[in-house]
C-alpha atoms as a PDB file:
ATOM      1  CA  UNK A   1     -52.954 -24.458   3.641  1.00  0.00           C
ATOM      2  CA  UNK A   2     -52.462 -25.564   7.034  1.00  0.00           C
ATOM      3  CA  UNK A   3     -52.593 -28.902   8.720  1.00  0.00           C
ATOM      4  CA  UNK A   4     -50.640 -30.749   6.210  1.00  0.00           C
ATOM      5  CA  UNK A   5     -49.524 -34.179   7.172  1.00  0.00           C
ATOM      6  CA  UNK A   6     -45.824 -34.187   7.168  1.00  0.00           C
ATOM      7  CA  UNK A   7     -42.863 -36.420   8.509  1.00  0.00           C
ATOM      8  CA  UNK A   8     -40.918 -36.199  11.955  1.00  0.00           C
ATOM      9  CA  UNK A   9     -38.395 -38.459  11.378  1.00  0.00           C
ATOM     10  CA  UNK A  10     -36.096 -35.725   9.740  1.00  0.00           C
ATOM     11  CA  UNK A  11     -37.436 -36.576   6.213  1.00  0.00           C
ATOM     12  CA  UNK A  12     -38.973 -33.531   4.555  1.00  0.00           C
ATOM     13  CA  UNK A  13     -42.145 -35.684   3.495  1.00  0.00           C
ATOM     14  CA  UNK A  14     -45.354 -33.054   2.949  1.00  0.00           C
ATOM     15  CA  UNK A  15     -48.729 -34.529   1.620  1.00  0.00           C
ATOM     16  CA  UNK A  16     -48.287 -31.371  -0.340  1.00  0.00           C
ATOM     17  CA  UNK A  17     -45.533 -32.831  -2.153  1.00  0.00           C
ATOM     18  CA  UNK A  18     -47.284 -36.928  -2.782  1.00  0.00           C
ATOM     19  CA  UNK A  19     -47.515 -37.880  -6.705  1.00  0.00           C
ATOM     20  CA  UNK A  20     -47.005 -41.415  -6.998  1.00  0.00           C
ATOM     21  CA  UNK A  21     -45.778 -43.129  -3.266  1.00  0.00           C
ATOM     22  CA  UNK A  22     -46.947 -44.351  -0.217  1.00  0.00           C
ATOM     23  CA  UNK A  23     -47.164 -41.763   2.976  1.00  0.00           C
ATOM     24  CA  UNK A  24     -44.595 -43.163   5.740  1.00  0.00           C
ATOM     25  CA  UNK A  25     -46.233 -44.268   9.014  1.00  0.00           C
ATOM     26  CA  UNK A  26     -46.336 -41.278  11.975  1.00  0.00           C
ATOM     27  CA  UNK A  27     -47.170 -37.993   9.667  1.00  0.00           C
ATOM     28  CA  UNK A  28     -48.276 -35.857  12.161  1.00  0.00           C
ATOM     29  CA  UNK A  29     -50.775 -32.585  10.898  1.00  0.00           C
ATOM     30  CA  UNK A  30     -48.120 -29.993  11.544  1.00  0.00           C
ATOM     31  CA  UNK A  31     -47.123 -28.720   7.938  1.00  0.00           C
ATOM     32  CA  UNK A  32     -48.273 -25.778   5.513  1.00  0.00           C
ATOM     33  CA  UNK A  33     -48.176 -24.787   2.323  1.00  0.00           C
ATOM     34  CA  UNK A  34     -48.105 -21.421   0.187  1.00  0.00           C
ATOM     35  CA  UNK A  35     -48.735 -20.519  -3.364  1.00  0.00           C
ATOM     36  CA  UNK A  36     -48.132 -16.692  -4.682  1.00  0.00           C
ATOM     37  CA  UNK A  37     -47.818 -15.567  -8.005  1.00  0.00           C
ATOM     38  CA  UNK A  38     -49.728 -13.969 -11.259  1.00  0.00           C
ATOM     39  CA  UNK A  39     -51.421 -14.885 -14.077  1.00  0.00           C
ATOM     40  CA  UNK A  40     -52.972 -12.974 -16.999  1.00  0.00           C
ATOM     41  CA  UNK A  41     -55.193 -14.118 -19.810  1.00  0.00           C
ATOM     42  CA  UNK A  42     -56.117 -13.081 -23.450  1.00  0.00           C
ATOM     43  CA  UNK A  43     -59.185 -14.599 -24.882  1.00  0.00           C
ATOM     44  CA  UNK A  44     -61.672 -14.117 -28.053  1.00  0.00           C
ATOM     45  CA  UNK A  45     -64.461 -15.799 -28.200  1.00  0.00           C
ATOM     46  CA  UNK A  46     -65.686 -17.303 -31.224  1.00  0.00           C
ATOM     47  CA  UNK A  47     -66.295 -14.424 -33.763  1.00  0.00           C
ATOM     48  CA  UNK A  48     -66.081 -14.900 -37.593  1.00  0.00           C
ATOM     49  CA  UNK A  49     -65.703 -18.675 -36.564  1.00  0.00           C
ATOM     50  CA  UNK A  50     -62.443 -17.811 -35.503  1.00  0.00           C
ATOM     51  CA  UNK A  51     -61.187 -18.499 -31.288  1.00  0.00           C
ATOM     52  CA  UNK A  52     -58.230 -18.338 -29.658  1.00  0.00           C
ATOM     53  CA  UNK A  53     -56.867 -17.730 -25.850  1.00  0.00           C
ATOM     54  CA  UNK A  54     -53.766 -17.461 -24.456  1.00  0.00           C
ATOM     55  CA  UNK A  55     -52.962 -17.484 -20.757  1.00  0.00           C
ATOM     56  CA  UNK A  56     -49.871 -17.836 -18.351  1.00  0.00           C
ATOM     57  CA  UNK A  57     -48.770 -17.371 -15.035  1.00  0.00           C
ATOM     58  CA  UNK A  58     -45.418 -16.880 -13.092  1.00  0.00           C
ATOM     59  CA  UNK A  59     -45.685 -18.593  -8.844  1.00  0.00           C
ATOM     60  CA  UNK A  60     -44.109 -20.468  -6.475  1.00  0.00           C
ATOM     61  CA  UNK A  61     -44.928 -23.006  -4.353  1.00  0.00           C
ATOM     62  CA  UNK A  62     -43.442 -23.707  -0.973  1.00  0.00           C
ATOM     63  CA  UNK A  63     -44.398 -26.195   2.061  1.00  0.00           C
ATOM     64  CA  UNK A  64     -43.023 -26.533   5.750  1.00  0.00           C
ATOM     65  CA  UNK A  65     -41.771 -29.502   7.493  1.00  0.00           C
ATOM     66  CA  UNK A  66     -42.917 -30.222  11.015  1.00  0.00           C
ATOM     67  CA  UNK A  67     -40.357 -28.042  12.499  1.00  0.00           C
ATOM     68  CA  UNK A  68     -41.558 -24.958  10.173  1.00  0.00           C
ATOM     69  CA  UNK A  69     -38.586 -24.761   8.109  1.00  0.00           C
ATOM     70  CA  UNK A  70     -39.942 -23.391   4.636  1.00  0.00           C
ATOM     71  CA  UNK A  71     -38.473 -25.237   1.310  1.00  0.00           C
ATOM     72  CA  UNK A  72     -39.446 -25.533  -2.410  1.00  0.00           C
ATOM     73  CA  UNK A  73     -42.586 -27.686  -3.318  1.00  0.00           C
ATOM     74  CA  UNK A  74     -42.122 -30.873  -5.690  1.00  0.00           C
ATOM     75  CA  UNK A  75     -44.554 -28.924  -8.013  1.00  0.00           C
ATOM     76  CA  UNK A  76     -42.539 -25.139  -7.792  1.00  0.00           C
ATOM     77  CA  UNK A  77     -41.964 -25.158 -11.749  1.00  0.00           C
ATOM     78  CA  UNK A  78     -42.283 -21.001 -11.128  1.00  0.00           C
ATOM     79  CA  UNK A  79     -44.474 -21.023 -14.869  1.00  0.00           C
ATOM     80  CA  UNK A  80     -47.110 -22.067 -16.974  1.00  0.00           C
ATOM     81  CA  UNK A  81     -48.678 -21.431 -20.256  1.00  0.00           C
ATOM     82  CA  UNK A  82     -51.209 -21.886 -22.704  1.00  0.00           C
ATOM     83  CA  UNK A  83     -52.492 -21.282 -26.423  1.00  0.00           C
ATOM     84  CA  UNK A  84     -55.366 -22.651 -27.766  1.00  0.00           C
ATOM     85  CA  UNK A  85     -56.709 -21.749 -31.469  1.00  0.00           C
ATOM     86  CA  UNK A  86     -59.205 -22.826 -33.599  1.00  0.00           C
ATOM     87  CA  UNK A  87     -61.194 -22.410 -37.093  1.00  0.00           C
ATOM     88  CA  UNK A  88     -64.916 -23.825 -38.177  1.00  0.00           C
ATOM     89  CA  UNK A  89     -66.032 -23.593 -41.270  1.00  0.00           C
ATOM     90  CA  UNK A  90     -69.923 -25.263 -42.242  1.00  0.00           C
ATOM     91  CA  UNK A  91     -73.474 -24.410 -41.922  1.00  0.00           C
ATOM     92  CA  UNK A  92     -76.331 -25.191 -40.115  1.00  0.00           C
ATOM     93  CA  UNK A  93     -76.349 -29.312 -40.415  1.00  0.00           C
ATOM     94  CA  UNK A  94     -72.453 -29.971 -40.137  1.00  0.00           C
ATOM     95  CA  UNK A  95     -69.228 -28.315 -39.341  1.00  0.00           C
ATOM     96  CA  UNK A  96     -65.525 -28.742 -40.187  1.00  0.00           C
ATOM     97  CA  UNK A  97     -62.678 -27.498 -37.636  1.00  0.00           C
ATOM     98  CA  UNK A  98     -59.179 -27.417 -37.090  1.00  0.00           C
ATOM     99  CA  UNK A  99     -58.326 -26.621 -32.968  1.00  0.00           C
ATOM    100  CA  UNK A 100     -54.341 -26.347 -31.740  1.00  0.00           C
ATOM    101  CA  UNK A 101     -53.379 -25.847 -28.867  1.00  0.00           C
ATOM    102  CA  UNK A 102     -49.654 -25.717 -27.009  1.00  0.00           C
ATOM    103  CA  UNK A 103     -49.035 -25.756 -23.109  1.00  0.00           C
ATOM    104  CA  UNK A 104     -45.439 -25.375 -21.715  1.00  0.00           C
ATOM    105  CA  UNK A 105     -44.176 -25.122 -18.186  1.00  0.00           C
ATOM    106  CA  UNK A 106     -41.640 -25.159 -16.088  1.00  0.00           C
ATOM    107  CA  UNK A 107     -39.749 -28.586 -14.888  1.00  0.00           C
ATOM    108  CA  UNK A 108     -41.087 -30.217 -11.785  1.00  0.00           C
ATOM    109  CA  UNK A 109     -38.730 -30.748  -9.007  1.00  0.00           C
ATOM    110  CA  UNK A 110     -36.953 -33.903  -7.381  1.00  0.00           C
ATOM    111  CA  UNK A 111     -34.876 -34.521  -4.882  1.00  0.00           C
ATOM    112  CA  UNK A 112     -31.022 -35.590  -4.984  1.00  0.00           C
ATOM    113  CA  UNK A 113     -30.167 -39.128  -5.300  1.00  0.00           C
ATOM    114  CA  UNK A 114     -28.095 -40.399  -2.734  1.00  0.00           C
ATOM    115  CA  UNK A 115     -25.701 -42.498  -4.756  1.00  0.00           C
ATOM    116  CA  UNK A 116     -23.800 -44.147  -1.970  1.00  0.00           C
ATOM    117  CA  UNK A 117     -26.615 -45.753  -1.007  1.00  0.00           C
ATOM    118  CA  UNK A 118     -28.149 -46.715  -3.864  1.00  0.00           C
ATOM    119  CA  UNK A 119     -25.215 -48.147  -4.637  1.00  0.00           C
ATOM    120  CA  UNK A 120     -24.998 -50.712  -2.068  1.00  0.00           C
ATOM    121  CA  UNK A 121     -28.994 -51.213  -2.856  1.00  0.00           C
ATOM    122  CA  UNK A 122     -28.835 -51.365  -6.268  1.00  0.00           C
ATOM    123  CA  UNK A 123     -31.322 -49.463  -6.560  1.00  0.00           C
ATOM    124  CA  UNK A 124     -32.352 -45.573  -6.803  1.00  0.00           C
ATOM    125  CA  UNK A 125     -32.319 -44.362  -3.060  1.00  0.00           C
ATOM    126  CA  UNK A 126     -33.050 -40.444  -2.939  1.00  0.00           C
ATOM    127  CA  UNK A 127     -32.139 -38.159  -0.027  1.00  0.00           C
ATOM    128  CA  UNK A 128     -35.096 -37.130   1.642  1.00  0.00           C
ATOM    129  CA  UNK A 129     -33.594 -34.761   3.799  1.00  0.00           C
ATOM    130  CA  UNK A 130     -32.603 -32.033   1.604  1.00  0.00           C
ATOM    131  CA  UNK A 131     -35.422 -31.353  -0.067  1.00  0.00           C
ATOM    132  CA  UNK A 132     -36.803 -30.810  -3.897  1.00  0.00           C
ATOM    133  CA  UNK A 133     -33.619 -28.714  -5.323  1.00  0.00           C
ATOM    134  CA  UNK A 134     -33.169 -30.700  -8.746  1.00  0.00           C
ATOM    135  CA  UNK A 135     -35.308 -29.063 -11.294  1.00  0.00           C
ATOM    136  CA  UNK A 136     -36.521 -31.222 -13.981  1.00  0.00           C
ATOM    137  CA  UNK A 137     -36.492 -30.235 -17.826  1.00  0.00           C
ATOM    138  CA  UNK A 138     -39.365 -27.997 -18.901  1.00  0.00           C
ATOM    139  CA  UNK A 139     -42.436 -29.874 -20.705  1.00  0.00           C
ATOM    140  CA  UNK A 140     -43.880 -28.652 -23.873  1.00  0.00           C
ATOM    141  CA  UNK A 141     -46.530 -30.131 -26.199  1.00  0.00           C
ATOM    142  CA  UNK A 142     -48.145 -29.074 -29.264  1.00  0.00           C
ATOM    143  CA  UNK A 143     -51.972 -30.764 -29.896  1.00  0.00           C
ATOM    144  CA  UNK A 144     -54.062 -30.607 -33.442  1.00  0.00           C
ATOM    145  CA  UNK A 145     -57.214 -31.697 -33.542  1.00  0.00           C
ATOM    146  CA  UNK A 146     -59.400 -32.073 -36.907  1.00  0.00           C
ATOM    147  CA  UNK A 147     -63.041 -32.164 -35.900  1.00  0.00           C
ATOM    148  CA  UNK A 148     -66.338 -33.014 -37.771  1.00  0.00           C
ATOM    149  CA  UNK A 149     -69.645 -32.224 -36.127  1.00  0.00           C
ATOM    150  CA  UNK A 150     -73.257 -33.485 -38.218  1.00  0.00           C
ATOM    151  CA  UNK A 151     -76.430 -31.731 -36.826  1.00  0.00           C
ATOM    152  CA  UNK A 152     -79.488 -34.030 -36.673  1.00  0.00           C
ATOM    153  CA  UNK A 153     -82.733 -32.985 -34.954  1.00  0.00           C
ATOM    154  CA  UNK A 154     -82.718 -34.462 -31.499  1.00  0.00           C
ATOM    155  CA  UNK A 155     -78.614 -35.012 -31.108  1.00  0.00           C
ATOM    156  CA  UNK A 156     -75.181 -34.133 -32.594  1.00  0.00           C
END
């Protein structure tokens, strides 16, 4: 990507890296951004009622600041993955299944809080000048899902 709004007031602010806050005043289009990695994926389609895939890949993701300095993007969590399952079992006017399916991937990143001066704040002050080096915990979830599906002539 090029042209990314970013910050020239020293703050390492990329539009690349915006989740939930406001973009300062004065971004100026002078940022980019990268993404490189791999990914494979395993997949059967439904066969003897039976489906599964499972798919994963390793990256990384960095951005520039105005002055073309390269660091680590907010969303570098270097992997992701992915399982999904499932079994039907009916006929032609309904059908039982059971579907699972568990993602995992790596933490997001944050940047360092500058405790001095949240301190005198009171308040959680991070320092945006050193970019996203705190790595956040990894996220996993397991889903089931029980489905029931009744075949009528014009809908389901």
């Amino acid at each position: 990507m090029r042209d990314v709004p970013v910050a020239v007031d020293g703050s390492l602010f990329s539009a690349l890296n915006q989740f939930d806050e406001f973009a300062p005043p004065g971004l100026v289009n002078a940022g980019k951004g990268s993404q490189a990695g791999v990914a494979a994926s395993l997949e059967r389609s439904f066969s003897n009622s039976v489906y599964y895939a499972l798919n994963g890949s390793l990256y990384r993701a960095m951005f520039t600041d105005a002055r073309g300095v390269e660091y680590l993007s907010r969303f570098n969590g270097r992997y992701t993955g992915n399982f999904l399952a499932g079994k039907e079992w009916g006929g032609a006017t309904h059908t039982l299944g059971v579907h699972f399916r568990f993602i995992y991937f790596g933490g997001l990143r944050q940047q360092v809080i500058d405790e001095a001066t949240s301190q005198v704040f009171g308040t959680t002050i991070l320092d945006t000048r050193r970019g996203y080096v705190v790595r956040l915990p990894d996220y996993g979830r397991a889903d089931v899902r029980v489905s029931w599906r009744k075949n009528k002539k014009n809908y389901t």
